[in-house]
C-alpha atoms as a PDB file:
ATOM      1  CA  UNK A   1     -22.764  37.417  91.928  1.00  0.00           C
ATOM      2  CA  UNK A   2     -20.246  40.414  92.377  1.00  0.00           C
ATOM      3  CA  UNK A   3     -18.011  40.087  89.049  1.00  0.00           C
ATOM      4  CA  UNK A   4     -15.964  42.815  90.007  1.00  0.00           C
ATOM      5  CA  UNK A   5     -15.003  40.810  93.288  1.00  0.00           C
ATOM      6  CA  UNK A   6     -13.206  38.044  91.188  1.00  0.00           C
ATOM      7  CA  UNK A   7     -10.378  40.701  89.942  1.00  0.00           C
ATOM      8  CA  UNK A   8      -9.813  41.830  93.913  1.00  0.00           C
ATOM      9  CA  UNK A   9      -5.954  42.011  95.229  1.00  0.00           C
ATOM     10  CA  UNK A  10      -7.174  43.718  97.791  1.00  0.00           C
ATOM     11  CA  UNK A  11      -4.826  42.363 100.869  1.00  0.00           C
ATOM     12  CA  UNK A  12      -3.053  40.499  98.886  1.00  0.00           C
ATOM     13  CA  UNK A  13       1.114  40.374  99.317  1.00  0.00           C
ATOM     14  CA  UNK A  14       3.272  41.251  96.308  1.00  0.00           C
ATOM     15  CA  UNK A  15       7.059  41.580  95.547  1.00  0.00           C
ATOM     16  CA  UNK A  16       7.901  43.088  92.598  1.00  0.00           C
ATOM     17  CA  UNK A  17      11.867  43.014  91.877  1.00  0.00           C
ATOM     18  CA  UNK A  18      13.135  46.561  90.371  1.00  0.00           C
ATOM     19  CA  UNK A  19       9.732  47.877  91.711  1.00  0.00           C
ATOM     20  CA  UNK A  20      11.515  51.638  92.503  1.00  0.00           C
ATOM     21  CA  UNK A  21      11.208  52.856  88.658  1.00  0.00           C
ATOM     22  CA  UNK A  22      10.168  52.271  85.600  1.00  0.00           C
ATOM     23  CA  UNK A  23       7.591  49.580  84.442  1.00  0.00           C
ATOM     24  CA  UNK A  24       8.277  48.210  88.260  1.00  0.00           C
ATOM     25  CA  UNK A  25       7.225  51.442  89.861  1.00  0.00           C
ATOM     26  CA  UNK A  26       4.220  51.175  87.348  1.00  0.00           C
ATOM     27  CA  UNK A  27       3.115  47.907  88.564  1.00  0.00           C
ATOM     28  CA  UNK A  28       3.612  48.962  92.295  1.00  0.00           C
ATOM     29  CA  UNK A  29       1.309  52.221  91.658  1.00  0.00           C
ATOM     30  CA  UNK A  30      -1.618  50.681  90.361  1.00  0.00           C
ATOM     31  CA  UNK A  31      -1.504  47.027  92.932  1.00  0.00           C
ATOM     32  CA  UNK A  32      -1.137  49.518  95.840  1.00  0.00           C
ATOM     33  CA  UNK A  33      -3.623  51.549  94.350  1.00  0.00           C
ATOM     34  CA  UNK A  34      -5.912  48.380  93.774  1.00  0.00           C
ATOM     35  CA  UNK A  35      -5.838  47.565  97.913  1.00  0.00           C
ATOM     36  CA  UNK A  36      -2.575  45.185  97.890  1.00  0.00           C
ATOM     37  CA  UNK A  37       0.311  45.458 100.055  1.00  0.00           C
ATOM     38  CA  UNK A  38       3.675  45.315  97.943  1.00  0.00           C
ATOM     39  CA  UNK A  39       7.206  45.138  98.335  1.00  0.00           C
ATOM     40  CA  UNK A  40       9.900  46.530  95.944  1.00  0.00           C
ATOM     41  CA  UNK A  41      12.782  45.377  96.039  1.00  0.00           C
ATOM     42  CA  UNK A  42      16.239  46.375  94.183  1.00  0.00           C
ATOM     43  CA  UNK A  43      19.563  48.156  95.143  1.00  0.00           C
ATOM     44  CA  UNK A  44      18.948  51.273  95.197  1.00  0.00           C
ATOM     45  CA  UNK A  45      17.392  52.248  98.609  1.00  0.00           C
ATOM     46  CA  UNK A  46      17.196  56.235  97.893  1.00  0.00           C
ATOM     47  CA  UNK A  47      14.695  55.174  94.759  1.00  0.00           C
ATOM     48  CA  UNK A  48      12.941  52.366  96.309  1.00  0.00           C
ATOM     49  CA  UNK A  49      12.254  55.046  99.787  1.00  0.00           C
ATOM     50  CA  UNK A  50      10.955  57.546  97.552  1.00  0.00           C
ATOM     51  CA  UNK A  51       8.790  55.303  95.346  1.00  0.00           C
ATOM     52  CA  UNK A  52       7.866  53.161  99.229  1.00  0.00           C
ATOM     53  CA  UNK A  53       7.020  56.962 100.431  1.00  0.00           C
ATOM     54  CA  UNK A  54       4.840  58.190  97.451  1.00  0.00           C
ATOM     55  CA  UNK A  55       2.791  54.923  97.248  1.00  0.00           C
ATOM     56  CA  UNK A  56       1.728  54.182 100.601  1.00  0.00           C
ATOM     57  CA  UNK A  57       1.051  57.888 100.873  1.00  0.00           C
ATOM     58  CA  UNK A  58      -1.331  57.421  98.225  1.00  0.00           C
ATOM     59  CA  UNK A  59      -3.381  54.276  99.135  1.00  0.00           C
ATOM     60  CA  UNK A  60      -4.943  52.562 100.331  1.00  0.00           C
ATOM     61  CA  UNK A  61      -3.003  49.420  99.963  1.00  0.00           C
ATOM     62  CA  UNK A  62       0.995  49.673 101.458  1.00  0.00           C
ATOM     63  CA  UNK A  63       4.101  49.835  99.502  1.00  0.00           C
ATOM     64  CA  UNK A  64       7.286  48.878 101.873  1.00  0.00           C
ATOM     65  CA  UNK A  65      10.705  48.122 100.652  1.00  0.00           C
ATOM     66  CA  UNK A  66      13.750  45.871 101.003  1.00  0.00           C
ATOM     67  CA  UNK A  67      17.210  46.433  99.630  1.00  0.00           C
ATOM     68  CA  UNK A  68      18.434  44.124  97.858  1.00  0.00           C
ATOM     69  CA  UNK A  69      20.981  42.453  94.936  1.00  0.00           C
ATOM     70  CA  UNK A  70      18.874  39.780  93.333  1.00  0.00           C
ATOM     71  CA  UNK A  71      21.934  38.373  91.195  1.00  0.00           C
ATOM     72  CA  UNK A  72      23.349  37.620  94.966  1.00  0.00           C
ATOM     73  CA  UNK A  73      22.393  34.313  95.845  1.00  0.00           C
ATOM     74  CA  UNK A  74      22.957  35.143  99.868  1.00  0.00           C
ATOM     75  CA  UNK A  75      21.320  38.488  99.437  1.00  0.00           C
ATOM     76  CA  UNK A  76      18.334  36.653  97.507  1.00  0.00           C
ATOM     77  CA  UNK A  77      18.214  34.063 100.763  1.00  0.00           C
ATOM     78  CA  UNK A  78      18.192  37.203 103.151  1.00  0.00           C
ATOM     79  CA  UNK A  79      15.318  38.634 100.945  1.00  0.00           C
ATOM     80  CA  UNK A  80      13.284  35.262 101.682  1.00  0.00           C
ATOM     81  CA  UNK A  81      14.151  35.352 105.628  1.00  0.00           C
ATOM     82  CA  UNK A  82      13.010  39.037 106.114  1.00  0.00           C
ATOM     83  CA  UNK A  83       9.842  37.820 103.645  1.00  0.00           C
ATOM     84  CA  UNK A  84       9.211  35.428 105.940  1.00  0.00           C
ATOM     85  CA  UNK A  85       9.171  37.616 109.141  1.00  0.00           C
ATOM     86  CA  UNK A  86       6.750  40.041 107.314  1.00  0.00           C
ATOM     87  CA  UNK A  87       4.376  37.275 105.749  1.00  0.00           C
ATOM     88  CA  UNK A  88       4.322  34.534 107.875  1.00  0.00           C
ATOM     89  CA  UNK A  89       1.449  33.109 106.105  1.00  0.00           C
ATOM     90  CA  UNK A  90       3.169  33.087 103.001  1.00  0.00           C
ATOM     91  CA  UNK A  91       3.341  35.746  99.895  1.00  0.00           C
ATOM     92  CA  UNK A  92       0.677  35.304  97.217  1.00  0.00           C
ATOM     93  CA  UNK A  93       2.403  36.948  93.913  1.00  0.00           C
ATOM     94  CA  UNK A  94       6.297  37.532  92.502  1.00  0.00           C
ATOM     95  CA  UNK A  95       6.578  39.544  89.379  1.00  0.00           C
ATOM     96  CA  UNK A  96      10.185  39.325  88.431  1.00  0.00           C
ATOM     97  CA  UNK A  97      10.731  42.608  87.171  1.00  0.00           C
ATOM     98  CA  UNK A  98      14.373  43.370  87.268  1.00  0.00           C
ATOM     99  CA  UNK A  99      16.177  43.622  84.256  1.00  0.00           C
ATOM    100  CA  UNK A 100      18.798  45.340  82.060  1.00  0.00           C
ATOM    101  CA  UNK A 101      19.846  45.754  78.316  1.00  0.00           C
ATOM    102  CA  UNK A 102      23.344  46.949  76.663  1.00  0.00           C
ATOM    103  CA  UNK A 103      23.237  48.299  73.238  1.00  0.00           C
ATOM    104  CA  UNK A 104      26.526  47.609  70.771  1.00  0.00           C
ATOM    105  CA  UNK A 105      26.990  45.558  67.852  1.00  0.00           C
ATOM    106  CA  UNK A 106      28.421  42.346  67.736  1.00  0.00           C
ATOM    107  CA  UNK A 107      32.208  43.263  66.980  1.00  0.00           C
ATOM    108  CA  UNK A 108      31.942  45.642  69.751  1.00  0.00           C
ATOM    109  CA  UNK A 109      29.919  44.180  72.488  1.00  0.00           C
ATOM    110  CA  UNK A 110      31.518  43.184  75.795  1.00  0.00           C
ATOM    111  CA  UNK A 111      31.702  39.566  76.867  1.00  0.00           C
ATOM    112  CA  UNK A 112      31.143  40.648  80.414  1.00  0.00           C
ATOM    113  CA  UNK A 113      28.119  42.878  79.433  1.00  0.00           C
ATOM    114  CA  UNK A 114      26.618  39.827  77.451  1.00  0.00           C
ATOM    115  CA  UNK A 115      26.595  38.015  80.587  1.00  0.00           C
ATOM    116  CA  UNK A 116      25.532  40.340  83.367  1.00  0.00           C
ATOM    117  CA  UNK A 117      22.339  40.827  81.148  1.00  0.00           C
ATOM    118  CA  UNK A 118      21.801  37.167  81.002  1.00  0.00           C
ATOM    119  CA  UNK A 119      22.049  36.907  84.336  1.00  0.00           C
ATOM    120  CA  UNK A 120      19.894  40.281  85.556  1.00  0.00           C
ATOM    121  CA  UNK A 121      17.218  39.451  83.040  1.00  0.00           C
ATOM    122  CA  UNK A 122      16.775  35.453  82.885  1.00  0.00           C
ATOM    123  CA  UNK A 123      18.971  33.575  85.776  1.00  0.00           C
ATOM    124  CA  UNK A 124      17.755  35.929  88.581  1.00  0.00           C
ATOM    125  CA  UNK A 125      13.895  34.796  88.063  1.00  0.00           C
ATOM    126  CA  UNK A 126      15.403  31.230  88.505  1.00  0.00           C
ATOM    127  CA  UNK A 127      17.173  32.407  90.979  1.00  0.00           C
ATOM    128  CA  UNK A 128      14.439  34.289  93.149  1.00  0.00           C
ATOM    129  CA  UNK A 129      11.250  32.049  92.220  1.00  0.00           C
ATOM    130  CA  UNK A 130      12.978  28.908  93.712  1.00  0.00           C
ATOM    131  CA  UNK A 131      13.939  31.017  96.634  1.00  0.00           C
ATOM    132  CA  UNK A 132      10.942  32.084  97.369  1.00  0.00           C
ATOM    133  CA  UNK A 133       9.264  29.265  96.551  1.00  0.00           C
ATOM    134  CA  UNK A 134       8.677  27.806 100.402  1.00  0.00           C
ATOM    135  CA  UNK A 135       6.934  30.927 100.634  1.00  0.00           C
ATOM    136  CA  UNK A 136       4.380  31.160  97.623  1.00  0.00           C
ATOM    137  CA  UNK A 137       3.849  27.356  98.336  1.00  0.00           C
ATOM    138  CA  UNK A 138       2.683  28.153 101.946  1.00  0.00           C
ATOM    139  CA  UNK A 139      -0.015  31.334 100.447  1.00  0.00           C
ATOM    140  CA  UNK A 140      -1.038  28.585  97.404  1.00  0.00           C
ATOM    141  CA  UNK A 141      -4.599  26.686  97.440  1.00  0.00           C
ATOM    142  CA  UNK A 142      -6.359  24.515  94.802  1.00  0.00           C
ATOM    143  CA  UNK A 143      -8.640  27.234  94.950  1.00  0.00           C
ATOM    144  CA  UNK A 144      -6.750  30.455  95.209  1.00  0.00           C
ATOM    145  CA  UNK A 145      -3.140  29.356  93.556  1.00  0.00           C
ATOM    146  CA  UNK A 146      -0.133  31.830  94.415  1.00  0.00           C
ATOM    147  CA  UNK A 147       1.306  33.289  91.476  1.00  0.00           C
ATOM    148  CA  UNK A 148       4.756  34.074  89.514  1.00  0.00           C
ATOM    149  CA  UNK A 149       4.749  37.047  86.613  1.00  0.00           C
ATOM    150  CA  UNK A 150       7.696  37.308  84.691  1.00  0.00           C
ATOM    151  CA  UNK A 151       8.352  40.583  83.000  1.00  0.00           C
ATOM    152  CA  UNK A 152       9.683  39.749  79.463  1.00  0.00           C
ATOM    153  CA  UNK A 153       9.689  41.492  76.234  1.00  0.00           C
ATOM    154  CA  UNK A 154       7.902  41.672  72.084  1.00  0.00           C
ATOM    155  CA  UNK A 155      12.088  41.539  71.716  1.00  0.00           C
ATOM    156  CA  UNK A 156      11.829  37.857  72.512  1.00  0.00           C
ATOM    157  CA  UNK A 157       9.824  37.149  69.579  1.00  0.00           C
ATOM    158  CA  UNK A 158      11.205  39.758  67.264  1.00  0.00           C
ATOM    159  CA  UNK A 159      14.513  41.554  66.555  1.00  0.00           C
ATOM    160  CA  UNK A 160      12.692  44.741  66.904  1.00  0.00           C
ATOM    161  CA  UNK A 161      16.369  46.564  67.292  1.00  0.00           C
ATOM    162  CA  UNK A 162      19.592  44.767  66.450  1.00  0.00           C
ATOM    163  CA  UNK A 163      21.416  46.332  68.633  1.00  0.00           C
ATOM    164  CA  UNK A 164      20.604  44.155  71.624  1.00  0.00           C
ATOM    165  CA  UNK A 165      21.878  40.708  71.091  1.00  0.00           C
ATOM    166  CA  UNK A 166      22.044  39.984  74.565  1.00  0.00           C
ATOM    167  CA  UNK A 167      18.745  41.432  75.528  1.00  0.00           C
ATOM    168  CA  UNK A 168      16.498  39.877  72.894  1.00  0.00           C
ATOM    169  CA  UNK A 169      18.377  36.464  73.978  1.00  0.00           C
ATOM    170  CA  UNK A 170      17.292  36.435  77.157  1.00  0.00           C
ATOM    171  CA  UNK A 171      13.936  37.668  76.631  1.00  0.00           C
ATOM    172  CA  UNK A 172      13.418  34.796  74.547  1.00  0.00           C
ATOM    173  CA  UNK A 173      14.720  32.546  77.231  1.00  0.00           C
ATOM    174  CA  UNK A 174      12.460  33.854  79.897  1.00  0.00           C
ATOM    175  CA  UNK A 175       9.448  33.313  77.997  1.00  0.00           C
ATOM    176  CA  UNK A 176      10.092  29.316  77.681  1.00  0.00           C
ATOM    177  CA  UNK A 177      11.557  29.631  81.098  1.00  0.00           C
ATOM    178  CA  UNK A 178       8.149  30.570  82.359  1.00  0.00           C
ATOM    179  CA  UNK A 179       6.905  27.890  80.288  1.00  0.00           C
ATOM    180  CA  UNK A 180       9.051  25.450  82.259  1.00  0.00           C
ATOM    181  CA  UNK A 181       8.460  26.860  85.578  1.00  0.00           C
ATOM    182  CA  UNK A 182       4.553  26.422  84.777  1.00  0.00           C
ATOM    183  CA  UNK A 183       4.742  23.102  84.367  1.00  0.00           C
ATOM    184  CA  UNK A 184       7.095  21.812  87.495  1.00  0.00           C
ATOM    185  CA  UNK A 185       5.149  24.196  89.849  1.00  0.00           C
ATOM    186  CA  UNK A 186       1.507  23.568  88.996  1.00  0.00           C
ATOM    187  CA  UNK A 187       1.633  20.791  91.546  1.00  0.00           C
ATOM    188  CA  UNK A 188       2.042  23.154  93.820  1.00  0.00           C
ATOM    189  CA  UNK A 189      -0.645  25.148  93.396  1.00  0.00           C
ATOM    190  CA  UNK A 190       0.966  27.916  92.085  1.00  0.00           C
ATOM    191  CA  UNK A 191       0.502  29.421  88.511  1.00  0.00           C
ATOM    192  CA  UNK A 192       3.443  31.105  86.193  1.00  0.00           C
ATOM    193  CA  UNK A 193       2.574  33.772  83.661  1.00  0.00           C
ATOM    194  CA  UNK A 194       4.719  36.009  81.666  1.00  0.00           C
ATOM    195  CA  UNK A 195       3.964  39.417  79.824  1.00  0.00           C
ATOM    196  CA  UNK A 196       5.904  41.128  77.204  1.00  0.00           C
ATOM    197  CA  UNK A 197       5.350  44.753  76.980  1.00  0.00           C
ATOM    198  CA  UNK A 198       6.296  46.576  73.507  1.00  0.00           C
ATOM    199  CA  UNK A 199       7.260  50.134  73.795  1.00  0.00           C
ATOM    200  CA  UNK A 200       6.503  51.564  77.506  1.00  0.00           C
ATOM    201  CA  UNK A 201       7.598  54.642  78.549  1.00  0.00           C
ATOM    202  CA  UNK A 202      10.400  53.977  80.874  1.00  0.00           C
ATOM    203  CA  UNK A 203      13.873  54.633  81.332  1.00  0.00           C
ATOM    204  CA  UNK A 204      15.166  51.463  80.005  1.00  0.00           C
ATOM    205  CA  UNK A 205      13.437  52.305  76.465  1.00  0.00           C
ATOM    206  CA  UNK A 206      14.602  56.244  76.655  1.00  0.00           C
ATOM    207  CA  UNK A 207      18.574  55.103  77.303  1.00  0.00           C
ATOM    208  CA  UNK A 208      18.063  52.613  74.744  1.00  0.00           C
ATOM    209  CA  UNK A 209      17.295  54.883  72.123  1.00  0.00           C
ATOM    210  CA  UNK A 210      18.089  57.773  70.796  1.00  0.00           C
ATOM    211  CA  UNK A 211      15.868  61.021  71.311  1.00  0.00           C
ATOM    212  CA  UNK A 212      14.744  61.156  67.394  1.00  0.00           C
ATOM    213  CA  UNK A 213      14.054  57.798  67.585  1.00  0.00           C
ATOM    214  CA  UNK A 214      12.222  57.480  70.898  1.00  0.00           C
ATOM    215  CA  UNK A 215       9.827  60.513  70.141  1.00  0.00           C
ATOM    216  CA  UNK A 216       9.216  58.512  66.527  1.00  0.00           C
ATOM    217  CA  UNK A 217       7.912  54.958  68.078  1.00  0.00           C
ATOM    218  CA  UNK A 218       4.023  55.578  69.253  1.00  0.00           C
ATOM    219  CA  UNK A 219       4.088  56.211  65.188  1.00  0.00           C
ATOM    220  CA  UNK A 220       5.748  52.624  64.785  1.00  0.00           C
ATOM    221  CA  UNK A 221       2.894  51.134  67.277  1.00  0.00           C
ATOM    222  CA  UNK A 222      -0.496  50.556  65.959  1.00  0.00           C
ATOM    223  CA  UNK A 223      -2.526  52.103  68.390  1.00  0.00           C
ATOM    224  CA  UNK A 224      -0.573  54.917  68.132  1.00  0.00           C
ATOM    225  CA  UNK A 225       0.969  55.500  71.675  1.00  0.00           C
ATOM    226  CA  UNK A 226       2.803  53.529  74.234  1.00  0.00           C
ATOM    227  CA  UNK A 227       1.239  51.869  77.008  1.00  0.00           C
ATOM    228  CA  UNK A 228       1.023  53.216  80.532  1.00  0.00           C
ATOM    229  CA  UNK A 229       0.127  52.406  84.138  1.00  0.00           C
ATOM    230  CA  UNK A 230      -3.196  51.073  83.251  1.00  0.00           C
ATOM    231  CA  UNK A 231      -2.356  48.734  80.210  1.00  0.00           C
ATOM    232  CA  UNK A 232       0.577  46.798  82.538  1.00  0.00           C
ATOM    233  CA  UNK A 233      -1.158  46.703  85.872  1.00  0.00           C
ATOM    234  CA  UNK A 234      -4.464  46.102  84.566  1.00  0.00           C
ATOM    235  CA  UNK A 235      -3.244  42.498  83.137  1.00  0.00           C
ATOM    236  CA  UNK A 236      -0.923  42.130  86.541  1.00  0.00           C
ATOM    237  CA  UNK A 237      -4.095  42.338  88.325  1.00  0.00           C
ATOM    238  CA  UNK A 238      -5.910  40.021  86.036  1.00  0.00           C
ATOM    239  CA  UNK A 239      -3.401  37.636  86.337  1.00  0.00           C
ATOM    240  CA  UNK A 240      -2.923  37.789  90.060  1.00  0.00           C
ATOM    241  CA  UNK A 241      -6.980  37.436  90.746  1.00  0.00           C
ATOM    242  CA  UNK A 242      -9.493  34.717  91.312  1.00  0.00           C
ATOM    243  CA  UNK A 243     -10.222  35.794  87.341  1.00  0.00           C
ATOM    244  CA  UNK A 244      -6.857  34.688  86.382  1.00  0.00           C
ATOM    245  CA  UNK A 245      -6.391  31.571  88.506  1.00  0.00           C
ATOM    246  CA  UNK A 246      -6.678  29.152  86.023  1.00  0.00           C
ATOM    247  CA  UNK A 247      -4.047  30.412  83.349  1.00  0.00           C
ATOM    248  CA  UNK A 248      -0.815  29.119  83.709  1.00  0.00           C
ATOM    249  CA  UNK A 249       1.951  28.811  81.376  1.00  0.00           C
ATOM    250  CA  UNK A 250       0.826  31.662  79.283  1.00  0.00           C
ATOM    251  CA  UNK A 251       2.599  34.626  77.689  1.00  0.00           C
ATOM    252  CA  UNK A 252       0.747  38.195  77.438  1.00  0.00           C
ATOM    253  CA  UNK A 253       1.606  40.158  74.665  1.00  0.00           C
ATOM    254  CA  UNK A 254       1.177  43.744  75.798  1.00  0.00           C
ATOM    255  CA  UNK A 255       2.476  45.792  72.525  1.00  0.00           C
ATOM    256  CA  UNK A 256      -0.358  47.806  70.938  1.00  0.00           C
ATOM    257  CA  UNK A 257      -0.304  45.578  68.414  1.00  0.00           C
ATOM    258  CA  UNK A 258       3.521  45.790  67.663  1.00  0.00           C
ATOM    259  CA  UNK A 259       3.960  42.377  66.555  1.00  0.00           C
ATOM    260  CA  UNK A 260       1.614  42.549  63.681  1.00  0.00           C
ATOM    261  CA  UNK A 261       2.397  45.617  62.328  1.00  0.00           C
END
C-alpha cells in the first residue's frame, strides 16, 4: 500500500477562478507544484501571464491561462467551450475562487457595491459550476468523483469586522450554497466542498484593513500567524484526492483557530 499515492493530483486538470493573485495564485503554486495542470482564470491577462509564466516555469505540473469575466454569463459559456477544446475528457476540479469585498458602514454603503459583491462572491459559483458542469460530469466516476471547492470565509460564521455587510452576507450564503450544490450533484458523481480561510496574507485582507491593524492580526489568531501556501493548498489537495473522495457537503475551517478564540 503506497499512502502517499491516495493524496496524488498529479495530471489532474484544475481551474481555479481569480487564480493570478492572492489566495488563487496560492492554490495554483502549490497544485502545479504537486504535478497538476491548472488553469487561472480572471480579467486581468497581464497578472494571470505573469503568474501562467512563473508557475509552469517552476514545475513540474503546467499552469496556462484564460481571460475571462466570470459575472458574464456569455464569457462564462466561452470559458466552458475553450475548456472543452483543452480537456476533452473532461476537467476533474473547480475551486471558485473569485471574489471581492467593499468596506463602509451601513448609512454609507453603495447599493450598487452591495450587489456587485453578491454577485462576484456567491452568484458567479452558481453561475460557473452549472456551466461547467457537462464538463466535471464527463471527468466524474463512482470511484474517482470530480470535484467543486468553493472559497468562502470565518466572516460567514462571524462578524469578525463590521464593516463588510455585504461580504460577510455572501460568505454565509456560499457556505449553504455549497451545501445545496452537494446534495443535487452527488448523483453525478461529483463532490462539493467549501473552505473558509481566516486571516491569509493577501491583498484582499491588506486593502481591507488598515496598516496598524493588519500588522496587529497574527496576535488576534491563535496560532499566532496567518496561514500561507501550505495551510490552503495542502487541504485543496486533500480535498481534490482519492483521500478526499468521499467528503461532500463539508465546510473546512482554515483560521488558526480564529473562531474559538
Amino acid at each position: 500500500m503506497d499512502i502517499y499515492s491516495y493524496f496524488s493530483v498529479k495530471d489532474k486538470s484544475f481551474v481555479i477562478t481569480g487564480g493570478g493573485a492572492g489566495l488563487g495564485r496560492m492554490m495554483a503554486e502549490g497544485l502545479v507544484a504537486a504535478g497538476a495542470h491548472v488553469y487561472i482564470a480572471s480579467r486581468n491577462e497581464q497578472v494571470l501571464k505573469e503568474t501562467s509564466q512563473s508557475l509552469t516555469a517552476q514545475g513540474p505540473g503546467k499552469c496556462d491561462y484564460i481571460v475571462c469575466d466570470i459575472t458574464d454569463p456569455e464569457q462564462v459559456q466561452e470559458l466552458a467551450h475553450k475548456l472543452t477544446e483543452l480537456e476533452p475528457n473532461g476537467l476533474h476540479a473547480l475551486i471558485n475562487n473569485c471574489g471581492r469585498t467593499y468596506v463602509a458602514n451601513y448609512k454609507d454603503h453603495p447599493d450598487d457595491e452591495f450587489l456587485d459583491t453578491l454577485q462576484l462572491n456567491m452568484f458567479t459559483p452558481f453561475l460557473v459550476s452549472k456551466t461547467l458542469l457537462p464538463l466535471l460530469k464527463r471527468a466524474a466516476t463512482k470511484e474517482c468523483p470530480a470535484r467543486i471547492i468553493n472559497i468562502t470565509s470565518v466572516a460567514g460564521y462571524r462578524i469578525c469586522v463590521s464593516t463588510h455587510p455585504a461580504y460577510i452576507s455572501s460568505k454565509a450564503g456560499l457556505i449553504h450554497l455549497t451545501k445545496d450544490m452537494a446534495q443535487k450533484f452527488a448523483p453525478d458523481n461529483i463532490t462539493v466542498n467549501s473552505i473558509s480561510p481566516g486571516s491569509f496574507d493577501s491583498p484582499m485582507l491588506r486593502d481591507s484593513l488598515s496598516e496598524d491593524f493588519f500588522m496587529q492580526m497574527p496576535d488576534l489568531v491563535p496560532l499566532r500567524r496567518l496561514g500561507n501556501t501550505i495551510d490552503i493548498t495542502g487541504t485543496v489537495v486533500f480535498l481534490a484526492s482519492d483521500a478526499g473522495s468521499y467528503i461532500t457537503g463539508t465546510d473546512t475551517i482554515l483560521d488558526g483557530g480564529l473562531l474559538v478564540a
